[in-house]
Protein backbone atom coordinates (compact mmCIF):
# COMPACT_ATOMS: atom_id res chain seq x y z
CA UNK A 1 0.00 0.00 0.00
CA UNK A 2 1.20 3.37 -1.01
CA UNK A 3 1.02 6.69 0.89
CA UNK A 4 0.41 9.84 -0.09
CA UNK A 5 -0.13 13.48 1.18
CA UNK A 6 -3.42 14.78 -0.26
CA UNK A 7 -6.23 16.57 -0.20
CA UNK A 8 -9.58 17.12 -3.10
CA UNK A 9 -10.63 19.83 -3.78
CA UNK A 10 -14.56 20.30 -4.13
CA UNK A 11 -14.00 19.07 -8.39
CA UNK A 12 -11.98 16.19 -7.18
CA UNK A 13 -9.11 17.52 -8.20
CA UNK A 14 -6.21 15.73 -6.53
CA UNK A 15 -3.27 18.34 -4.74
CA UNK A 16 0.41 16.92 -3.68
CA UNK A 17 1.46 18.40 -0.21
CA UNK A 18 -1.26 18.65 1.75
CA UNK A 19 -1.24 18.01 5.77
CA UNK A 20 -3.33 15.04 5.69
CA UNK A 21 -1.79 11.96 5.09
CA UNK A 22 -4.27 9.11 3.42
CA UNK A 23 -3.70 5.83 1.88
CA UNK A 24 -4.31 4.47 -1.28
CA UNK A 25 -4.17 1.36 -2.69
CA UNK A 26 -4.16 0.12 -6.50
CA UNK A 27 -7.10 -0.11 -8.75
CA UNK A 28 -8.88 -3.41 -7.58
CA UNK A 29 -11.74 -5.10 -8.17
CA UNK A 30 -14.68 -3.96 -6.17
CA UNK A 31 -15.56 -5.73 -3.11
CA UNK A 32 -18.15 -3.79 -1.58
CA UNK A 33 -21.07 -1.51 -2.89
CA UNK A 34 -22.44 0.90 -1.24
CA UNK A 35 -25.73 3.10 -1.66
CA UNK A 36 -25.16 6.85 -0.20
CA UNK A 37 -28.82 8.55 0.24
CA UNK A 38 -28.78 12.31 0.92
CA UNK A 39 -30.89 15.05 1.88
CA UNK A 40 -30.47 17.11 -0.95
CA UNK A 41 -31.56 17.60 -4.41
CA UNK A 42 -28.82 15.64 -6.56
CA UNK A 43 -25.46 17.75 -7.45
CA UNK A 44 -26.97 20.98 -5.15
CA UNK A 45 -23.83 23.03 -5.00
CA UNK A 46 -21.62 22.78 -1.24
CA UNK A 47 -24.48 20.32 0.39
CA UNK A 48 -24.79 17.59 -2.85
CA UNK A 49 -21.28 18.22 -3.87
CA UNK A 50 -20.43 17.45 -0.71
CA UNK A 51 -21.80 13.89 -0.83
CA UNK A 52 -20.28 13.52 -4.17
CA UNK A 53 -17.13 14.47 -2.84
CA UNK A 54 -17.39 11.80 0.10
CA UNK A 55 -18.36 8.97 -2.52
CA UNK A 56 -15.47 10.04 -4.57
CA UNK A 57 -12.80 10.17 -2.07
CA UNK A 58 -13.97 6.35 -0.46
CA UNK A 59 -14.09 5.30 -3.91
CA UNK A 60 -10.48 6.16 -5.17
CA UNK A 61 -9.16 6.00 -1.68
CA UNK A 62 -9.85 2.55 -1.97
CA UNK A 63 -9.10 1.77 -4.63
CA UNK A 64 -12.39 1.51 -6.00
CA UNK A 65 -12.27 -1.90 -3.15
CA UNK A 66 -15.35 0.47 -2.07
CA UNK A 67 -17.61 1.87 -4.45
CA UNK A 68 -20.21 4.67 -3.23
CA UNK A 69 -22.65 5.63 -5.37
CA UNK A 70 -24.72 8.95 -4.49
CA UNK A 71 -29.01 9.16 -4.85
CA UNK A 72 -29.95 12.80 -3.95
CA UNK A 73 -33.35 12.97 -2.30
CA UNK A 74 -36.15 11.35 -3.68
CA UNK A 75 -33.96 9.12 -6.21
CA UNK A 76 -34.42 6.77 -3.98
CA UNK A 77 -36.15 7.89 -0.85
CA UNK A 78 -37.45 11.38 0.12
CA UNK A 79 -35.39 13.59 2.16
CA UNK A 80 -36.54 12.83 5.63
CA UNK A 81 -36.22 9.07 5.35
CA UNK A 82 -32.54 8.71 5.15
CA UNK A 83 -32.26 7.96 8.84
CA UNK A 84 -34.40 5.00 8.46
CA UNK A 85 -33.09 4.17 5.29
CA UNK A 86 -29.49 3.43 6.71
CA UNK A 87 -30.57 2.38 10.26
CA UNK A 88 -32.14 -0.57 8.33
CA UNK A 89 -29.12 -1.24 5.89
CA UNK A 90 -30.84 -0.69 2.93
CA UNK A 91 -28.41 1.78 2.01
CA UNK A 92 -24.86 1.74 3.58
CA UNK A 93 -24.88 5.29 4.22
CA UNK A 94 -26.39 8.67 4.26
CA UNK A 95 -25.78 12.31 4.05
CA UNK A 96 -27.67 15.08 6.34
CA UNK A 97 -28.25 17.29 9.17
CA UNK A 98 -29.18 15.65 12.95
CA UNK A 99 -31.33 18.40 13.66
CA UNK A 100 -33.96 15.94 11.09
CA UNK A 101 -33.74 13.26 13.51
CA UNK A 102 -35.47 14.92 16.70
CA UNK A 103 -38.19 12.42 16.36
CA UNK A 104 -36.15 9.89 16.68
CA UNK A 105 -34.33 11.80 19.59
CA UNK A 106 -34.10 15.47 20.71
CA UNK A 107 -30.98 15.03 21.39
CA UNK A 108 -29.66 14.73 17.64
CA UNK A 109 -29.91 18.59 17.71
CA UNK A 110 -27.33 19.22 19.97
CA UNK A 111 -25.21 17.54 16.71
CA UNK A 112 -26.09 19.89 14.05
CA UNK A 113 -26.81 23.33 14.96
CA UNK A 114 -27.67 25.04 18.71
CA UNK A 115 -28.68 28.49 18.91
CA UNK A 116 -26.10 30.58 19.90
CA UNK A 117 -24.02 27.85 20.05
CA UNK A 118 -20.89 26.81 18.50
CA UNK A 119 -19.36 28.24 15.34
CA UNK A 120 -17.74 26.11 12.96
CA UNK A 121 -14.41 25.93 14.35
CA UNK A 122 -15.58 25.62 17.65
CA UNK A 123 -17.73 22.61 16.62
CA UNK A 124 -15.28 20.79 15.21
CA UNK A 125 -12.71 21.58 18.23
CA UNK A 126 -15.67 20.22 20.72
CA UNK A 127 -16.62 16.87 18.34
CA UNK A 128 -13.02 15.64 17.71
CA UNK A 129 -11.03 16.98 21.16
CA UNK A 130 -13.96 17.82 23.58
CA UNK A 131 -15.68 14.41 23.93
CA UNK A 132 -18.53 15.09 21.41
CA UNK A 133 -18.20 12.52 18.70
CA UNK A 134 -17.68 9.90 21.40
CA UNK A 135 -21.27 11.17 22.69
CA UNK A 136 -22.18 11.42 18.74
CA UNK A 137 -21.63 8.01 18.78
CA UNK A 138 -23.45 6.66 21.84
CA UNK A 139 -26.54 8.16 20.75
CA UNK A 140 -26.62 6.40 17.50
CA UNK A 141 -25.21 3.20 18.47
CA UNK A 142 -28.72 1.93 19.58
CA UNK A 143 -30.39 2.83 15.76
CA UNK A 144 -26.89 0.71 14.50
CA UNK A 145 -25.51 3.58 12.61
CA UNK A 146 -22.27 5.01 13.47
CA UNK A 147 -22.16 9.34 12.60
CA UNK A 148 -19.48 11.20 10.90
CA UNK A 149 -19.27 14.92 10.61
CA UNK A 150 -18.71 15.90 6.64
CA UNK A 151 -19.07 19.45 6.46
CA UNK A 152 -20.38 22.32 7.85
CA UNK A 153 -21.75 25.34 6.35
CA UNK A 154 -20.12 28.23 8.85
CA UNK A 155 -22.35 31.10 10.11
CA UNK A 156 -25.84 31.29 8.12
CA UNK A 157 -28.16 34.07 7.47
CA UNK A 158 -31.47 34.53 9.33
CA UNK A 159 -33.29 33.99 6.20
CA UNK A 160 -35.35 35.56 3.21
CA UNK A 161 -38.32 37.43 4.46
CA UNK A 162 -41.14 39.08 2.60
CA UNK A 163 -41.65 41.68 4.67
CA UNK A 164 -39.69 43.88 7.42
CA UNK A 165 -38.40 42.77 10.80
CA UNK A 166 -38.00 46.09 13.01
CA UNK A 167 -39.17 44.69 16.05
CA UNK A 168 -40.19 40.73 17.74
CA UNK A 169 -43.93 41.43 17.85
CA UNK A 170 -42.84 41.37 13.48
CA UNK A 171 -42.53 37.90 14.28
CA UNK A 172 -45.66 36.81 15.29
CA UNK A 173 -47.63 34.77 12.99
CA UNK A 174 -45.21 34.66 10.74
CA UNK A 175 -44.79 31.40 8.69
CA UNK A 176 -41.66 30.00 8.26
CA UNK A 177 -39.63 27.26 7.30
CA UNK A 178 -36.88 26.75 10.39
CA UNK A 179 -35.49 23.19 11.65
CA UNK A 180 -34.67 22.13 14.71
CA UNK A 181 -33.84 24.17 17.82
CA UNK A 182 -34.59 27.35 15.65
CA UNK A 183 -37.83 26.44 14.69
CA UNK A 184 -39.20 26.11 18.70
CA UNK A 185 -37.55 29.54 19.22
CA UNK A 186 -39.52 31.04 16.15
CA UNK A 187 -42.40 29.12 17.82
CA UNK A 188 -42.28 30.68 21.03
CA UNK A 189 -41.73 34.03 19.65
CA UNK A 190 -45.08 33.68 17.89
CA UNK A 191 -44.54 32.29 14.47
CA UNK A 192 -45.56 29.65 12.87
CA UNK A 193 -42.42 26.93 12.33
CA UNK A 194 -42.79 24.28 8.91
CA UNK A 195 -40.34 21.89 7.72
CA UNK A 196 -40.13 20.96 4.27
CA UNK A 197 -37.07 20.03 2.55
CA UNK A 198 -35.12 22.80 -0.14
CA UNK A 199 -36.47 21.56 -3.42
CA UNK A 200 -40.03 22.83 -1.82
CA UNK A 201 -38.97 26.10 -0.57
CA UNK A 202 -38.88 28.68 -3.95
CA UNK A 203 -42.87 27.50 -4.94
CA UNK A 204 -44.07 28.08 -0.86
CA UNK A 205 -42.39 31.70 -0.77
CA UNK A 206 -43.52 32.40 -4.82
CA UNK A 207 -47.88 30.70 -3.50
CA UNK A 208 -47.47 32.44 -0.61
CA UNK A 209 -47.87 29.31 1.54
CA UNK A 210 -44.58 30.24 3.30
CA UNK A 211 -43.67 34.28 4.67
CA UNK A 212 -39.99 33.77 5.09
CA UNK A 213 -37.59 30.79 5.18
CA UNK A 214 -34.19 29.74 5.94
CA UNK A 215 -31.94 27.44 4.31
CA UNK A 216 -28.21 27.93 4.67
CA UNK A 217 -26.62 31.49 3.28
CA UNK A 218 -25.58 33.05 0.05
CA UNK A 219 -23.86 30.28 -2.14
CA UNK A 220 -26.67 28.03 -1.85
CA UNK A 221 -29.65 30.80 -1.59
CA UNK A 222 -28.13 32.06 -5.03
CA UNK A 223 -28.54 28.74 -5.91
CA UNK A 224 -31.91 28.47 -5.55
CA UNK A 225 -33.67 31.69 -6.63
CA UNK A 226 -34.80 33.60 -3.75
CA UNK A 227 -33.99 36.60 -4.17
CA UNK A 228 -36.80 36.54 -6.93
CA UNK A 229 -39.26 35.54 -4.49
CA UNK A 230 -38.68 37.45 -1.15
CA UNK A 231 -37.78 40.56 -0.90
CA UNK A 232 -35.53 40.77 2.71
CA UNK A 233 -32.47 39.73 3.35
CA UNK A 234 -31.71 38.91 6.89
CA UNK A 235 -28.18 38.27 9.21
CA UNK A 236 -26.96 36.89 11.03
CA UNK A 237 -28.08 33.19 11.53
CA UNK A 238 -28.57 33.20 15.13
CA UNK A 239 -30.05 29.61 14.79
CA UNK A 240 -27.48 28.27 13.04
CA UNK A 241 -23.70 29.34 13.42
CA UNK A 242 -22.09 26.45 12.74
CA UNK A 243 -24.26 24.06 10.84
CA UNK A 244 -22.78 20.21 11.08
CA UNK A 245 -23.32 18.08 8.10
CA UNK A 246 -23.31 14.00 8.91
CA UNK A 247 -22.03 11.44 7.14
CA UNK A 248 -24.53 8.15 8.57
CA UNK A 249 -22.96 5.00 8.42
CA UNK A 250 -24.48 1.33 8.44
CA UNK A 251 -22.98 -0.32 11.56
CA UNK A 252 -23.14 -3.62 10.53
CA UNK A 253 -21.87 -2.58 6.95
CA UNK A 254 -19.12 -0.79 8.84
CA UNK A 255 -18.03 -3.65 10.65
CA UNK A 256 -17.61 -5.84 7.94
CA UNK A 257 -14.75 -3.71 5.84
CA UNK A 258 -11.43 -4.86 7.43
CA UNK A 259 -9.40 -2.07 9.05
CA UNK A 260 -7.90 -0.67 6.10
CA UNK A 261 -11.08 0.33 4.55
CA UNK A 262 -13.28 1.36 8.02
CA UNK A 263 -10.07 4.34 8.10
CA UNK A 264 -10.17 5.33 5.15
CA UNK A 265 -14.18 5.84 5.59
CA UNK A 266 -13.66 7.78 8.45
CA UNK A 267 -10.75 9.55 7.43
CA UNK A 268 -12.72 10.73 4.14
CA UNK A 269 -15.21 11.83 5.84
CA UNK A 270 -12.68 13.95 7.88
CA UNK A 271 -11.19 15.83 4.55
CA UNK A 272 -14.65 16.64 3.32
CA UNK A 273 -15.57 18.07 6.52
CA UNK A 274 -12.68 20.80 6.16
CA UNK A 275 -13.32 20.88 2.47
CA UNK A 276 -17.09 22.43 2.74
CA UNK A 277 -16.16 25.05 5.44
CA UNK A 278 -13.44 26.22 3.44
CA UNK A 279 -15.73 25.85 0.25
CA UNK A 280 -18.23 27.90 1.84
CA UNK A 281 -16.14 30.68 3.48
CA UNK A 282 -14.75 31.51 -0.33
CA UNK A 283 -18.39 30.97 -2.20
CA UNK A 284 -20.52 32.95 0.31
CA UNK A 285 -18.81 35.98 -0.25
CA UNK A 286 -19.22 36.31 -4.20
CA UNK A 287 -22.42 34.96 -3.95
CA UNK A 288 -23.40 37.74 -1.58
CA UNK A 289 -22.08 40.32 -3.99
CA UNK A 290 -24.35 38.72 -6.95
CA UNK A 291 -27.08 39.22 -4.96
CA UNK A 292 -26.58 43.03 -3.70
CA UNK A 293 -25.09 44.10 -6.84
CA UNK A 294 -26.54 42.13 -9.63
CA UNK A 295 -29.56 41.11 -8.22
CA UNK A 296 -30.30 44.49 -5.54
CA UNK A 297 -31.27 42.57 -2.89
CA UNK A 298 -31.66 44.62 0.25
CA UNK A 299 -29.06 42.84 3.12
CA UNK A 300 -30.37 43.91 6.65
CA UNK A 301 -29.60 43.23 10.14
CA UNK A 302 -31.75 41.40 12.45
CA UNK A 303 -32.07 44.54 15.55
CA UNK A 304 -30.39 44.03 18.56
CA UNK A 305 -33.77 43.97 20.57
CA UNK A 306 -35.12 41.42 18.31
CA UNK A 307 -31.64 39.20 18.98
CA UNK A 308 -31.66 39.57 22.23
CA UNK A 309 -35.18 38.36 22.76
CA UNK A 310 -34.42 35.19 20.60
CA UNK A 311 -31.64 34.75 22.71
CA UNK A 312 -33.47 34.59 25.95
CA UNK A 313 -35.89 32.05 24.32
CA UNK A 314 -33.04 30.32 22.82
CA UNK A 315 -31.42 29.40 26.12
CA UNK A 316 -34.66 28.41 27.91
CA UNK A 317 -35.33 26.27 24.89
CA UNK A 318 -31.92 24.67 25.09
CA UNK A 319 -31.99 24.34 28.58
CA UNK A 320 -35.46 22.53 29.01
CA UNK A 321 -34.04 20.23 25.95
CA UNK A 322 -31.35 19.29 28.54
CA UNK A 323 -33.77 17.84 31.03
CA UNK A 324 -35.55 15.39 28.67
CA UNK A 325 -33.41 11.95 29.05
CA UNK A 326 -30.09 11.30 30.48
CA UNK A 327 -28.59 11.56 27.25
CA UNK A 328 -29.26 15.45 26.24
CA UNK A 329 -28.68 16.00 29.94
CA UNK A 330 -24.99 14.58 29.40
CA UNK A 331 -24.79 16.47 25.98
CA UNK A 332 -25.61 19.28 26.88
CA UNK A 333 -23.43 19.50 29.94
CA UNK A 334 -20.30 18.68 27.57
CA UNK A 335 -21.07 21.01 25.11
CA UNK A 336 -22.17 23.80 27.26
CA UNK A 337 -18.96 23.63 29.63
CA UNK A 338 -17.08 23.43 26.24
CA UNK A 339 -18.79 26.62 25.04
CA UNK A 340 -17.88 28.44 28.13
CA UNK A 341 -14.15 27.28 28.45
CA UNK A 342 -13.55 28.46 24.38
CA UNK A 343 -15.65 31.87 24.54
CA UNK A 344 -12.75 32.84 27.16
CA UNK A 345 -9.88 31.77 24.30
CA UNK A 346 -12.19 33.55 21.50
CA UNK A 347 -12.49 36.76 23.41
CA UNK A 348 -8.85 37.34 23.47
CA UNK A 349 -8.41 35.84 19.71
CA UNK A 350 -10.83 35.36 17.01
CA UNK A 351 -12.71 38.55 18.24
CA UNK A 352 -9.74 40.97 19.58
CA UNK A 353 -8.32 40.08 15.92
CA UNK A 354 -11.08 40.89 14.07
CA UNK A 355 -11.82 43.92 15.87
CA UNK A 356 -8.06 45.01 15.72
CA UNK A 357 -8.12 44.29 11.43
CA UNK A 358 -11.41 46.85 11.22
CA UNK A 359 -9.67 49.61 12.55
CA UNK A 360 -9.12 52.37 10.16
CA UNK A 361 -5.03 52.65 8.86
């Protein structure tokens, strides 16, 4: 077996140097074949890609020993089935957000995206050196599927609004598409909260079945059209500052690779977890200039007193999902003391920088 430092970019385009060190064997014969099933529409740029990026990387990782082949939503089963889909074997693996799993367990959520939680950096930091993909793992073991983060999409906007938000009572009645721990916030402050997955979001906002919606921020938004169906542009994405993507993987289909081919898995999913953050931090911001300059769409800020009230829901939200089992108790206490101990390291860091590169030469 040969070694190699590499990395892939989002095309798949192989680069010599890189700090991650992966193995790769000769072209082979394939042994195993594995069905990926993802949340997204098929090839949807940074979220689809993504999956096609995983599937690639296994793939010719291996050797082509594994061979991954991608359905986006509804090739094979609709969006909010992939759980089930993989818990069951019937495909090997799957590509989504935990927050879609709440029914399953409330819990989940605390592995995707908290309110004014974790940011992307501080995610990853907390899954792979603060205990949390050990805990990642303990709450899927009983549904036999072993979780992987494989992306995540940094800070998102607030979402596309069809009318102005100066103040919270704006927020009341509202309807909305909003997952997850969001969604209860938006409940609480008087909206109405929907789920429905992307492909269904442009037609709700153009009938008028939906008054505003989130999905992730300007790369993908672009993507999709909004801005020709809503006319407010809202930041910053209080509900979702660093937005986990998972890679779910069969147990039992996990288990029967040998060694070689379970780290390479895992290690895949590793690179294409960096790959989308960095993806995203360079897309967002020429998408976001598309849409003010080309496209004139009107960029606001949330106000303070609205943030701040969504705030105080957020934590008593968070807090109550705490106390529902032993497991989101011992979730959140792990991720909440992490929180705490890296806000101190930020304060002096991340945010003194940034503040010190704004000041005027």
């Amino acid at each position: 077996m040969k070694r190699r430092n590499f990395i892939y970019t989002a095309g798949g385009t192989l680069l010599t140097g890189a700090a991650l060190s992966l193995p790769t064997v000769a072209t082979a014969k394939a042994e195993f074949n594995w069905k990926m099933v993802t949340a997204w529409p098929k090839n949807f740029p940074g979220l689809g890609t993504n999956a096609n990026l995983l599937a690639k990387m296994i793939t010719e990782m291996s050797g082509g020993r594994i061979k991954v082949k991608v359905y986006g939503a509804r090739e094979l089963v609709p969006a909010f089935e992939v759980f089930d889909t993989v818990s069951s074997g019937t495909a090997e693996m799957g590509h989504a957000g935990a927050y879609y799993w709440k029914g399953k367990s409330e819990a989940t959520q605390f592995f995707s995206a908290v309110p004014f939680g974790l940011t992307a950096q501080e995610m990853n930091a907390w899954l792979y050196y603060g205990g949390g993909m050990e805990l990642w793992r303990e709450l899927y073991q009983p549904f036999g599927i072993i979780p992987a983060a494989t992306g995540n999409t940094g800070v998102q906007m607030a979402g596309w609004f069809n009318k102005e938000i100066k103040t919270v009572d704006d927020l009341k009645g509202l309807k909305m598409r909003i997952p997850g721990l969001g969604g209860e916030v938006l409940r609480r402050a008087g909206g109405t909260t929907v789920n429905m997955p992307g492909g269904e979001l442009f037609t709700s906002l153009q009938s008028g079945a939906l008054d505003a919606t989130e999905w992730v921020g300007p790369y993908n938004d672009l993507a999709f059209g909004f801005y020709k169906v809503a006319k407010y542009y809202y930041y910053p994405g209080w509900h979702e500052p660093g937005s986990t993507m998972e890679a779910l993987i069969n147990e039992k289909a996990f288990n029967a690779l040998p060694k070689d081919l379970q780290q390479i898995v895992l290690t895949a999913c590793k690179a294409a977890n960096m790959d989308m953050i960095s993806e995203y931090t360079a897309r967002n911001n020429q998408a976001l200039d598309t849409l003010i300059n080309k496209h004139k769409v009107k960029v606001l800020p949330l106000p303070d007193d609205v943030l701040k009230a969504l705030k105080k829901l957020s934590e008593q939200v968070v807090q109550e999902l705490a106390q529902k089992d032993d497991k989101s108790r011992k979730i959140y206490e792990s991720v909440s003391a992490f929180k705490q101990q890296v806000m101190k390291w930020d304060a002096i860091s991340e945010q003194a920088f940034l503040r010190a590169r704004s000041l005027p030469s």
